[in-house]
N, C-alpha and C. Protein backbone atom coordinates (compact mmCIF):
# COMPACT_ATOMS: atom_id res chain seq x y z
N UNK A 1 245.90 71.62 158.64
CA UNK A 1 244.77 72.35 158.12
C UNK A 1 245.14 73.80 157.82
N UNK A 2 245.93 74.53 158.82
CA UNK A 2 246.67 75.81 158.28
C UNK A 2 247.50 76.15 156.95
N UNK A 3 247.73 74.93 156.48
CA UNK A 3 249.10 74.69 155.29
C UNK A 3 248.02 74.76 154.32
N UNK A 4 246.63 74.32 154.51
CA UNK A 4 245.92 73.91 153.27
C UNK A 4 245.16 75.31 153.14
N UNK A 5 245.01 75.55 151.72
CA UNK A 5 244.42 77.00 151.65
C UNK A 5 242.49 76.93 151.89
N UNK A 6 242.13 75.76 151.72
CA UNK A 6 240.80 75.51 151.99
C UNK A 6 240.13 74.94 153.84
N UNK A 7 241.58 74.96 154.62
CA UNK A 7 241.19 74.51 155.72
C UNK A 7 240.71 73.13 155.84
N UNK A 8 239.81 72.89 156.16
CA UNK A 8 238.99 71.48 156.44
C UNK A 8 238.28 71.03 157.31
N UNK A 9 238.06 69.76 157.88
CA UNK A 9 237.42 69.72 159.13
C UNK A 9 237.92 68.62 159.76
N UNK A 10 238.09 68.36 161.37
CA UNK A 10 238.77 66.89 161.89
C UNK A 10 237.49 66.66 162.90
N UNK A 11 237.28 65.94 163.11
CA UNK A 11 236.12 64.70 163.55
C UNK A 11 237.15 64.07 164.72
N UNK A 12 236.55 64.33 166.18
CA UNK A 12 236.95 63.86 167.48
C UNK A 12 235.77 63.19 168.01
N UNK A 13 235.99 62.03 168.79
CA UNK A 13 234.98 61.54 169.50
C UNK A 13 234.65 62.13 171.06
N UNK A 14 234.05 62.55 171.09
CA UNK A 14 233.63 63.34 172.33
C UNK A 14 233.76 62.31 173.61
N UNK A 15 233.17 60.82 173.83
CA UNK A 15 233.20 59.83 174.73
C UNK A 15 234.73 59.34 174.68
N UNK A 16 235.28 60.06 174.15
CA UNK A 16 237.17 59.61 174.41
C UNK A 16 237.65 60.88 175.12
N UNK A 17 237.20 61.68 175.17
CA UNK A 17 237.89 63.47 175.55
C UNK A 17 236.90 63.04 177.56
N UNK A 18 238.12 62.83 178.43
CA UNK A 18 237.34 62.86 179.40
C UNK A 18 238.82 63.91 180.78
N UNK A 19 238.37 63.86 182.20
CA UNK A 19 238.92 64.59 183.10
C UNK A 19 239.49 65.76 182.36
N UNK A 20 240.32 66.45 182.51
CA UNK A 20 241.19 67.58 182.50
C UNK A 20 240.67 68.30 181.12
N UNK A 21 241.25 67.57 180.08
CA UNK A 21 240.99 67.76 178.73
C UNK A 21 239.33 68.09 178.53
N UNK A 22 238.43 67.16 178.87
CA UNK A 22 237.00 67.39 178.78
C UNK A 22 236.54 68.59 179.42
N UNK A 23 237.21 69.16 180.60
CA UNK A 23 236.83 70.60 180.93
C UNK A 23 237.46 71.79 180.75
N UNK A 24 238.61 71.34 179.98
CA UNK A 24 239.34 72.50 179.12
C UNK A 24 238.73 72.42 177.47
N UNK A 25 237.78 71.94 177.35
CA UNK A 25 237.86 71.60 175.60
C UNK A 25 237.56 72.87 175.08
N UNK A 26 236.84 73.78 175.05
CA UNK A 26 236.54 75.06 174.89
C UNK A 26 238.02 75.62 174.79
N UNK A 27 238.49 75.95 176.18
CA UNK A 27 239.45 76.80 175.52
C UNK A 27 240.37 76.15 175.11
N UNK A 28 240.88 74.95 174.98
CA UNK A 28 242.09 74.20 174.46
C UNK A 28 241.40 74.34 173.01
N UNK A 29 240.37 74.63 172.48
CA UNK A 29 239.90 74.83 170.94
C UNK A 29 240.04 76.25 170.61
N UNK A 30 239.38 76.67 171.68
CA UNK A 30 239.80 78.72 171.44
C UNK A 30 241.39 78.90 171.48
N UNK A 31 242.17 78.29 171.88
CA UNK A 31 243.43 78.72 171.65
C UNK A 31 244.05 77.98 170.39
N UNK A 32 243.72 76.66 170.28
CA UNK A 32 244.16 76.19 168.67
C UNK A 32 243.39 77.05 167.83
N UNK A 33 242.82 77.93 167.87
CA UNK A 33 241.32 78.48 166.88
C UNK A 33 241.33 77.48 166.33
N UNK A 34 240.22 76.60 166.87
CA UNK A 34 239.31 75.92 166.13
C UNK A 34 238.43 76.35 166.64
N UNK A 35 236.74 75.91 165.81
CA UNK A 35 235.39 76.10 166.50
C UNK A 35 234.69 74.84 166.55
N UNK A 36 234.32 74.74 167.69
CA UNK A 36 233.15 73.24 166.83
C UNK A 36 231.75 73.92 166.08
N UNK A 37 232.00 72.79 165.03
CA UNK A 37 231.13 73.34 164.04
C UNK A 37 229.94 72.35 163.77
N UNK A 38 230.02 71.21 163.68
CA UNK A 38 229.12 69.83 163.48
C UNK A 38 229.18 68.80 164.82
N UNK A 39 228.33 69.25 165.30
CA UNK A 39 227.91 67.72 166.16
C UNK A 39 227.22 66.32 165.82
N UNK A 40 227.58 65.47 165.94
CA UNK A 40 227.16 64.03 165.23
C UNK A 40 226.95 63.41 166.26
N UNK A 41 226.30 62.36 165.80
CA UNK A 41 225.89 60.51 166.57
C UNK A 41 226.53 60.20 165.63
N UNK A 42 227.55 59.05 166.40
CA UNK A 42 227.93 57.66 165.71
C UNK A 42 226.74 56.68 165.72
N UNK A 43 226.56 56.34 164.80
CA UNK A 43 225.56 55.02 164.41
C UNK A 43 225.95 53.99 163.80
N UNK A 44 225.58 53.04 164.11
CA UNK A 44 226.33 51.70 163.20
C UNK A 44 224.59 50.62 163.02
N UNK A 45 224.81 49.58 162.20
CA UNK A 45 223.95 48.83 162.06
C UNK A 45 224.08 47.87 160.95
N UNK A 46 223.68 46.87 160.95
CA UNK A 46 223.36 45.44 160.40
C UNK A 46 222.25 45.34 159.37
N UNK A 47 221.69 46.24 158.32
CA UNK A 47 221.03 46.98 157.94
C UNK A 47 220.54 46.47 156.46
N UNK A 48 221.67 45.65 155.73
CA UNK A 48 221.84 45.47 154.39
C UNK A 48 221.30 43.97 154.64
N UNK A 49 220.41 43.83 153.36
CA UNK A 49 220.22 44.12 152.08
C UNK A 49 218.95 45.24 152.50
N UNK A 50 218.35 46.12 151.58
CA UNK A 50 217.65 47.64 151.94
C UNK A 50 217.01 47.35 150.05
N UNK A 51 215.49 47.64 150.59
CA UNK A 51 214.92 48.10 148.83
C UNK A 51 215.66 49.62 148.84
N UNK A 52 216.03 49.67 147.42
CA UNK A 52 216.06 51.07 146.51
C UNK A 52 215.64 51.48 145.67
N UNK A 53 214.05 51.83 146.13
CA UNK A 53 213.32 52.29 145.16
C UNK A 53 213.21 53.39 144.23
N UNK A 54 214.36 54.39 144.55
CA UNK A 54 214.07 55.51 143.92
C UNK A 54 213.12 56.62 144.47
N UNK A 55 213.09 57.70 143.86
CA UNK A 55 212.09 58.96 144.05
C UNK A 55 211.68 58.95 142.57
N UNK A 56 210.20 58.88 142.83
CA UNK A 56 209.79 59.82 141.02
C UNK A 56 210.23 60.85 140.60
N UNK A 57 210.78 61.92 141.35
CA UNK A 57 211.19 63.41 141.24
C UNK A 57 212.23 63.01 140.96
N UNK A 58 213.54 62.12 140.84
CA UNK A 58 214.43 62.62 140.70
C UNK A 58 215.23 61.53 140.12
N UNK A 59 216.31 62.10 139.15
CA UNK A 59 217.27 60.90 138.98
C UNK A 59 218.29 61.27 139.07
N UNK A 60 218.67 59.92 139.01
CA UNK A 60 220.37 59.88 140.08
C UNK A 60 221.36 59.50 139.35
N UNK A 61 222.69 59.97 139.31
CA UNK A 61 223.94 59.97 138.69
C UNK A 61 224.93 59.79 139.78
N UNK A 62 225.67 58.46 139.09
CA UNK A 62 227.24 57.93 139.98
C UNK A 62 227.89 58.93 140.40
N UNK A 63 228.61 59.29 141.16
CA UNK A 63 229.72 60.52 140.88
C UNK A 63 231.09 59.42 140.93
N UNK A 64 231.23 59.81 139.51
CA UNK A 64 232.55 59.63 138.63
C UNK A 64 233.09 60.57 137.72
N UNK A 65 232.66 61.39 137.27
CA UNK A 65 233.48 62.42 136.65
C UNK A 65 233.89 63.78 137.61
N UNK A 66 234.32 64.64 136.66
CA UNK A 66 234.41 66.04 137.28
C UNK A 66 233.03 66.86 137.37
N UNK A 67 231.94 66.89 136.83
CA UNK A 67 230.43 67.65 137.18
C UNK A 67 230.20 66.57 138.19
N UNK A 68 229.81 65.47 138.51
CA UNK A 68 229.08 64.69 140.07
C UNK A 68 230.06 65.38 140.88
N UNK A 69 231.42 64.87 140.82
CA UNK A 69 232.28 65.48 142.03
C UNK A 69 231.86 66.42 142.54
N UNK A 70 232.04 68.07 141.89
CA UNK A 70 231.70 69.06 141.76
C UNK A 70 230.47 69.35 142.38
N UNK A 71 229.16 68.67 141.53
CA UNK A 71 227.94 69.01 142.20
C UNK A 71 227.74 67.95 143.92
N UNK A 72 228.79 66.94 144.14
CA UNK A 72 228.66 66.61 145.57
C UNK A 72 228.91 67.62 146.48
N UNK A 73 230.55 68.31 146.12
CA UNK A 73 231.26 69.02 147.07
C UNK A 73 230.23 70.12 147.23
N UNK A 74 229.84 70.82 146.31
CA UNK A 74 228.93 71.94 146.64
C UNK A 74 227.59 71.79 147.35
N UNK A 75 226.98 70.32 146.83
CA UNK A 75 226.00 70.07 148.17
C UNK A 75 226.24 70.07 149.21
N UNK A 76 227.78 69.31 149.85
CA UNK A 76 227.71 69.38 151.03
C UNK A 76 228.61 70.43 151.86
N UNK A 77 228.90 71.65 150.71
CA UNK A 77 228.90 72.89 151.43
C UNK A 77 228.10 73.48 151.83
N UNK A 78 227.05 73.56 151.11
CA UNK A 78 225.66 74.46 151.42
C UNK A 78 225.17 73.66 152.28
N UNK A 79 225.23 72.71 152.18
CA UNK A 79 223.90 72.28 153.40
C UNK A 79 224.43 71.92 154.69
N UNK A 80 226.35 71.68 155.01
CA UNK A 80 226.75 71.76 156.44
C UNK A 80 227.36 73.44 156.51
N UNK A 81 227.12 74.81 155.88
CA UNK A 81 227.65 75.61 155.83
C UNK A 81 229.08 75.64 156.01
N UNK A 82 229.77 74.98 155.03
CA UNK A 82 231.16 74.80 154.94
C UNK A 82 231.40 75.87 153.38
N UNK A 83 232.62 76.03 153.91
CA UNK A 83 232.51 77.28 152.46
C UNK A 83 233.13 76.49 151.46
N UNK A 84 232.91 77.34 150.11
CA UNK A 84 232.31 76.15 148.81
C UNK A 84 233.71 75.77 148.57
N UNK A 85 235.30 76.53 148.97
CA UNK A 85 236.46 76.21 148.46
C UNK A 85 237.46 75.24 149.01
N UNK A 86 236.31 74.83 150.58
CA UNK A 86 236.85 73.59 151.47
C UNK A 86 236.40 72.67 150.40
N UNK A 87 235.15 72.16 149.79
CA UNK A 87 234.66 71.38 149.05
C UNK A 87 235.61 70.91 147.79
N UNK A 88 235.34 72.21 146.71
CA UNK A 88 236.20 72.43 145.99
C UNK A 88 237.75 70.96 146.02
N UNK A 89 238.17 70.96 147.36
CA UNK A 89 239.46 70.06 147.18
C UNK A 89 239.12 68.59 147.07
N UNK A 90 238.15 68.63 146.96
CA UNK A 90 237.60 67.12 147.12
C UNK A 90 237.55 66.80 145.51
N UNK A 91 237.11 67.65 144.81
CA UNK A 91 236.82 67.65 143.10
C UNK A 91 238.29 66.70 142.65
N UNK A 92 239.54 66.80 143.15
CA UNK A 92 241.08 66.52 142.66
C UNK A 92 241.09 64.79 142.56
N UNK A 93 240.31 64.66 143.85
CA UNK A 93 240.60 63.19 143.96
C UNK A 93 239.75 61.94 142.83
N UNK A 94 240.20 61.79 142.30
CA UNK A 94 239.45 60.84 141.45
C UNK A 94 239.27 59.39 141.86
N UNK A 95 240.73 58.84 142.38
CA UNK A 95 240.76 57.54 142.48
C UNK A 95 239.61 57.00 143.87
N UNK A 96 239.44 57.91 145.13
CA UNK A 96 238.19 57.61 146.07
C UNK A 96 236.81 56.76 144.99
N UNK A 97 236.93 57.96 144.31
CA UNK A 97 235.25 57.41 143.65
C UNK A 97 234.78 56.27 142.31
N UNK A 98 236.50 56.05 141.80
CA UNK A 98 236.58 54.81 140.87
C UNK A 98 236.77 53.69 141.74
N UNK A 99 237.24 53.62 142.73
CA UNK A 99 238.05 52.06 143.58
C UNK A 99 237.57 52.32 145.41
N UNK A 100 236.67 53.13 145.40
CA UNK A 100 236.40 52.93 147.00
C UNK A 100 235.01 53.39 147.40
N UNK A 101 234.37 53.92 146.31
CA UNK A 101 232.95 54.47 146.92
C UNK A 101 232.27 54.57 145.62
N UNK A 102 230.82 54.41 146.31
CA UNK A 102 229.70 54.56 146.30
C UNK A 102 228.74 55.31 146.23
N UNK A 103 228.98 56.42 145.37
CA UNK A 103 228.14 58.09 145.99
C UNK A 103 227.57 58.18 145.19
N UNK A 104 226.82 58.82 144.75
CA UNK A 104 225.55 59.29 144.03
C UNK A 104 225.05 60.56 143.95
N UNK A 105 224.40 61.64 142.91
CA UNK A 105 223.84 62.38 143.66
C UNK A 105 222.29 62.82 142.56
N UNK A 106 221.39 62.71 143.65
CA UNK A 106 220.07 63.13 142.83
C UNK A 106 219.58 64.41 142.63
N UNK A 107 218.97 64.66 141.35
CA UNK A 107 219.22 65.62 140.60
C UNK A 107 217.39 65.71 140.31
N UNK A 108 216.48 66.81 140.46
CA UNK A 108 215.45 67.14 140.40
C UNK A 108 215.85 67.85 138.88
N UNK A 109 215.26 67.58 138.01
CA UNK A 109 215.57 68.52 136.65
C UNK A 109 217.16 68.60 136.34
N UNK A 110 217.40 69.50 136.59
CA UNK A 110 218.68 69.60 136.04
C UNK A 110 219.64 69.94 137.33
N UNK A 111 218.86 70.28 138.39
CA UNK A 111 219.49 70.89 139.56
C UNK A 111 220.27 69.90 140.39
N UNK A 112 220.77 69.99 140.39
CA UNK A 112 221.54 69.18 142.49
C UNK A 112 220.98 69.15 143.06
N UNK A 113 220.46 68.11 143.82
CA UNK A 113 219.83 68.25 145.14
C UNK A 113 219.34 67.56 146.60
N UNK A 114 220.05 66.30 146.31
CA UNK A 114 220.55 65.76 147.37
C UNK A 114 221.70 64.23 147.01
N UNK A 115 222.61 63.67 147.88
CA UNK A 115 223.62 63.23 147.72
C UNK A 115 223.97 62.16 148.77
N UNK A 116 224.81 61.36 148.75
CA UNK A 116 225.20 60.21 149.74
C UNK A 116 226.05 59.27 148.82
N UNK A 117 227.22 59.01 149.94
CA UNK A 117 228.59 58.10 149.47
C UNK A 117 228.44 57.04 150.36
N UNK A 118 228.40 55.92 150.23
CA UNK A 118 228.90 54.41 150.64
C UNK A 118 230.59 54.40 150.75
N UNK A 119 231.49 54.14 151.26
CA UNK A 119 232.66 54.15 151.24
C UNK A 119 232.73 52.83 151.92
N UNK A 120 233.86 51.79 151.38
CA UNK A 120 234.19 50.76 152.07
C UNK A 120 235.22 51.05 152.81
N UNK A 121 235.13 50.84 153.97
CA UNK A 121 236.20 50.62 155.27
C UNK A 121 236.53 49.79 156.10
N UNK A 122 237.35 49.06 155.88
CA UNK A 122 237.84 47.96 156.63
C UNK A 122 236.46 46.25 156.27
N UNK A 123 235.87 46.10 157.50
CA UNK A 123 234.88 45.25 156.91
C UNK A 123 233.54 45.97 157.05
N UNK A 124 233.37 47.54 156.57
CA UNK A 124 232.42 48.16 157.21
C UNK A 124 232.06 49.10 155.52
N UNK A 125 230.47 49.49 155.97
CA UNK A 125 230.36 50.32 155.07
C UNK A 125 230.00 51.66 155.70
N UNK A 126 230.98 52.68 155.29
CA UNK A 126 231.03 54.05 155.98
C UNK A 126 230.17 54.86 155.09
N UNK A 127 228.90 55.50 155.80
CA UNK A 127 228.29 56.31 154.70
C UNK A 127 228.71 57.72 155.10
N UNK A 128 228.62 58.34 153.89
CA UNK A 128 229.49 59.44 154.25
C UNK A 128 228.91 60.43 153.28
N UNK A 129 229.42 62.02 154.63
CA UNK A 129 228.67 63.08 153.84
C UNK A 129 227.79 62.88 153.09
N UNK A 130 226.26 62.83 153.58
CA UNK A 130 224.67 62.65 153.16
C UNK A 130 224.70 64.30 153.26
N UNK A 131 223.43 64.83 152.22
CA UNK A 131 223.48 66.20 151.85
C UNK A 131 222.42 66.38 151.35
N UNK A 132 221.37 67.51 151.50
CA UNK A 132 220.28 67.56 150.61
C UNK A 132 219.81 69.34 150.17
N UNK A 133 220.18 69.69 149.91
CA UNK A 133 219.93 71.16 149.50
C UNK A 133 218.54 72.01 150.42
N UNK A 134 218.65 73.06 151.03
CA UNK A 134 217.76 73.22 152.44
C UNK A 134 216.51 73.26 151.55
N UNK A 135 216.21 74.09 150.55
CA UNK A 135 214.90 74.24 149.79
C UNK A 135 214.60 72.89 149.49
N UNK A 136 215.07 71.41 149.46
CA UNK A 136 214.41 70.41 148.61
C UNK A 136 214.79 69.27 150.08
N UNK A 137 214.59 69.88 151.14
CA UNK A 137 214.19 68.94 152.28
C UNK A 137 213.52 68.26 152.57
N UNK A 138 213.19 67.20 153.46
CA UNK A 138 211.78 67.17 153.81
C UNK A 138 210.93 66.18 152.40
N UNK A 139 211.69 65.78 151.69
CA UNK A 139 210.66 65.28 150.27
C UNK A 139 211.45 63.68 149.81
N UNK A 140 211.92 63.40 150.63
CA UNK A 140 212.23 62.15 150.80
C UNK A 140 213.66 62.02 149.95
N UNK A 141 214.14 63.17 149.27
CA UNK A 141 215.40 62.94 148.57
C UNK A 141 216.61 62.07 149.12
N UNK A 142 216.76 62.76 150.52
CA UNK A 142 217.70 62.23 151.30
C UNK A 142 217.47 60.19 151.40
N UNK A 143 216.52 60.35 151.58
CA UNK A 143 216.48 58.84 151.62
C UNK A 143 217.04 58.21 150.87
N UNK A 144 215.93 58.51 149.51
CA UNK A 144 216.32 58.25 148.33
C UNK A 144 217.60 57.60 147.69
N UNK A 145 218.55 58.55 148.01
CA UNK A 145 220.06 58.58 147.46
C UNK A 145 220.62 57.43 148.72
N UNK A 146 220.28 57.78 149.79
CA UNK A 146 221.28 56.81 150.90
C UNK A 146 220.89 55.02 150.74
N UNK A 147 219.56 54.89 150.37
CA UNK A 147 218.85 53.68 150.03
C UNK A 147 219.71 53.49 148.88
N UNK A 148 220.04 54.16 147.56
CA UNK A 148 220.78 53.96 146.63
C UNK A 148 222.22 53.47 146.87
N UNK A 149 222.98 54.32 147.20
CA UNK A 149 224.28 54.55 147.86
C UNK A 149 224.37 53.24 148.42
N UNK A 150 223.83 53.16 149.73
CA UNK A 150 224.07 51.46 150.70
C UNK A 150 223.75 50.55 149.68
N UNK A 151 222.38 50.56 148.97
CA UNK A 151 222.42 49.34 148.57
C UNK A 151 223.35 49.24 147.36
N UNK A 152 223.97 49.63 146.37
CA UNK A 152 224.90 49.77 145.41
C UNK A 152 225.96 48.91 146.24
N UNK A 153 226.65 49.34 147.05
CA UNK A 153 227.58 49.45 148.01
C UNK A 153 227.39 47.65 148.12
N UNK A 154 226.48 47.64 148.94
CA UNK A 154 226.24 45.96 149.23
C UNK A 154 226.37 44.88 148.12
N UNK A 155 225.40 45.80 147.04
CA UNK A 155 225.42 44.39 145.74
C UNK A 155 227.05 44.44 145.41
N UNK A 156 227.94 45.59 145.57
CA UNK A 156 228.91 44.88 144.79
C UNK A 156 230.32 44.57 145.78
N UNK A 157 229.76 44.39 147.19
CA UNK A 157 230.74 43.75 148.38
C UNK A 157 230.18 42.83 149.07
N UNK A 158 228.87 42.86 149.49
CA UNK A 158 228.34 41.52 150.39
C UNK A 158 228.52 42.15 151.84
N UNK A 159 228.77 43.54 151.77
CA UNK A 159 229.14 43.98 153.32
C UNK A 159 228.17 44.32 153.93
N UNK A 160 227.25 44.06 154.82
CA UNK A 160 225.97 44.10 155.40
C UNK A 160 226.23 45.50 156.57
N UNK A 161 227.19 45.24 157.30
CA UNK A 161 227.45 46.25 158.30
C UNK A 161 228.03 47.74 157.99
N UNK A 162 227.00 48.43 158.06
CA UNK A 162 227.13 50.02 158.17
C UNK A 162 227.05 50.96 159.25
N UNK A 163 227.94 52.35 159.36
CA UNK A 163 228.06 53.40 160.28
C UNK A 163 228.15 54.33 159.56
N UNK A 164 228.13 55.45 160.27
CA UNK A 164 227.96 57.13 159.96
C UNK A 164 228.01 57.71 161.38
N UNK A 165 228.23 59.01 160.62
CA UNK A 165 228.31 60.26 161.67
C UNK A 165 226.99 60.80 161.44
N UNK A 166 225.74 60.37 162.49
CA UNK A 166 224.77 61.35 161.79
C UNK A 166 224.92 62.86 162.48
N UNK A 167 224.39 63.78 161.81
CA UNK A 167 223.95 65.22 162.10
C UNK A 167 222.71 65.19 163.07
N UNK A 168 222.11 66.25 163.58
CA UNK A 168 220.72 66.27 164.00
C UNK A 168 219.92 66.11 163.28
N UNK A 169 219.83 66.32 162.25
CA UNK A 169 218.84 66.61 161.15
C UNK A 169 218.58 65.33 160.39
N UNK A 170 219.51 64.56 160.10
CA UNK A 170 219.61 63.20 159.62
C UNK A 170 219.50 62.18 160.80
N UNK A 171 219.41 62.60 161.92
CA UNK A 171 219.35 61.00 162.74
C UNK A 171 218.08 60.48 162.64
N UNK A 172 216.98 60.92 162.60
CA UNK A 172 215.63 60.42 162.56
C UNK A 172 215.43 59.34 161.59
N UNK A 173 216.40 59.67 160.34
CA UNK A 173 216.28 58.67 159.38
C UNK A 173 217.31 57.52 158.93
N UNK A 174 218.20 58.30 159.82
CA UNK A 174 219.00 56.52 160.12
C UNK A 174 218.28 55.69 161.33
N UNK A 175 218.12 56.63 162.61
CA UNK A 175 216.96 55.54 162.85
C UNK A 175 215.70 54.61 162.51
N UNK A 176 215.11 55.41 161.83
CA UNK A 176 213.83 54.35 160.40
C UNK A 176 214.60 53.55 160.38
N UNK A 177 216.05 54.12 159.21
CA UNK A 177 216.54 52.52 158.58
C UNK A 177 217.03 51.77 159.65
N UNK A 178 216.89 51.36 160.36
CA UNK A 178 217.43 50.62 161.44
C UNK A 178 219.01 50.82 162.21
N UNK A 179 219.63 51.66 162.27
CA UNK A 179 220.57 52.31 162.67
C UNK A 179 220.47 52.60 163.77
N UNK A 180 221.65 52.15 164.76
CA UNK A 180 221.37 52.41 166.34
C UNK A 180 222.76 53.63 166.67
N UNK A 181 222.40 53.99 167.79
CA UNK A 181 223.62 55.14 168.23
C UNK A 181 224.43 54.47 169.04
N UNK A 182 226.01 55.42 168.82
CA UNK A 182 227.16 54.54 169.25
C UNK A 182 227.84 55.51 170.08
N UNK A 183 228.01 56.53 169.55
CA UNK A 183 228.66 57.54 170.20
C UNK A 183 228.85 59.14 170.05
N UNK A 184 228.83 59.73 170.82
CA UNK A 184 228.96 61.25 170.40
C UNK A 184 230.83 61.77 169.27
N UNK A 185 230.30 62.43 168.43
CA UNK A 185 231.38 63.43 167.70
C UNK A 185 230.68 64.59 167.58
N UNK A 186 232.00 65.28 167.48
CA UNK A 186 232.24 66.79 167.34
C UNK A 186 233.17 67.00 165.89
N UNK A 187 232.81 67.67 164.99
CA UNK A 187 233.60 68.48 163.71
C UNK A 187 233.86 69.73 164.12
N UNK A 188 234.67 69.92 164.07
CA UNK A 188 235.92 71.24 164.23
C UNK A 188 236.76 71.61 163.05
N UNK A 189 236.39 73.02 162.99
CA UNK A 189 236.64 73.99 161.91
C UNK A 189 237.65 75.12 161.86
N UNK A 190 238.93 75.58 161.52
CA UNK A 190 239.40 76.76 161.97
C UNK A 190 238.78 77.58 161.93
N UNK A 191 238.84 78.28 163.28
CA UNK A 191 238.46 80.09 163.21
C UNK A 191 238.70 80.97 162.73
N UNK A 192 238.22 82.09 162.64
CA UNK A 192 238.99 83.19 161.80
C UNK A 192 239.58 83.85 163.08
């Protein structure tokens, strides 16, 4: 992460970090400078097939070119306060979003404004980085796109079983969709 000029973030499971290590984690992070930055629930669930009805407010675009890319990475800078040039490196990769995922992002007018990737993993569907712009919260966007995202995902694998890292802010609504908790993570960020 030091070599890379945008940094990044690594994802540890907290229920694996136990004795010695579990009561040094603080400073064994203050001395790597890292910070923890995102706390998550692991969630998994049996979930698929899911209606995707859409939002009236908004329509939604694949991310396959360079503008979806673009307008993903920057959603989900702003809305996990990750700075916009960690994102930024994600724009390079093309082949993720032709041959492995599922992402989407819905668009109120012309704006960005909320987002969600299906990723296939192993026999699993990993949803990943869900995002919704802080002003356009709360209005069902988020749903919206993840109902899209999974179900896309399903019609064109048959893979019923899904997980995520939820946030605080998003667990309420993986619980609705039927999503149970699995385990604690931590995202860790270099320090300055």
């Amino acid at each position: 992460m030091r070599a890379r000029p945008s940094g990044g973030l690594f994802v540890f499971c907290l229920d694996n970090v136990s004795g010695a290590a579990k009561e040094a984690l603080s400073t064994i992070l203050t001395q790597a400078k890292f910070v923890q930055a995102i706390p998550m629930t692991g969630m998994a669930g049996d979930i698929l097939p899911m209606a995707a009805p859409g939002h009236p407010a908004l329509r939604f675009k694949r991310i396959l070119d360079e503008a979806t890319i673009q307008d993903f990475a920057e959603l989900n800078c702003v809305s996990y306060g990750v700075p916009v040039e960690t994102g930024r490196s994600l724009v390079k990769e093309h082949s993720l979003w032709h041959e492995h995922a599922y992402g989407f992002v819905g668009y109120a007018g012309d704006k960005a404004v909320s987002t969600a990737t299906a990723i296939i993993s192993e026999s699993r569907l990993f949803l990943f980085l869900v995002a919704t712009m802080p002003e356009a919260r709360c209005k069902g966007y988020g749903e919206a796109v993840v109902r899209l995202a999974l179900q896309t995902a399903y019609e064109a694998t048959g893979i019923r079983r899904t997980v995520l890292h939820a946030t605080e802010a998003g667990y309420p609504l993986y619980l609705r969709l039927g999503y149970h908790p699995t385990a604690k993570f931590m995202g860790c960020m270099l320090g300055s």
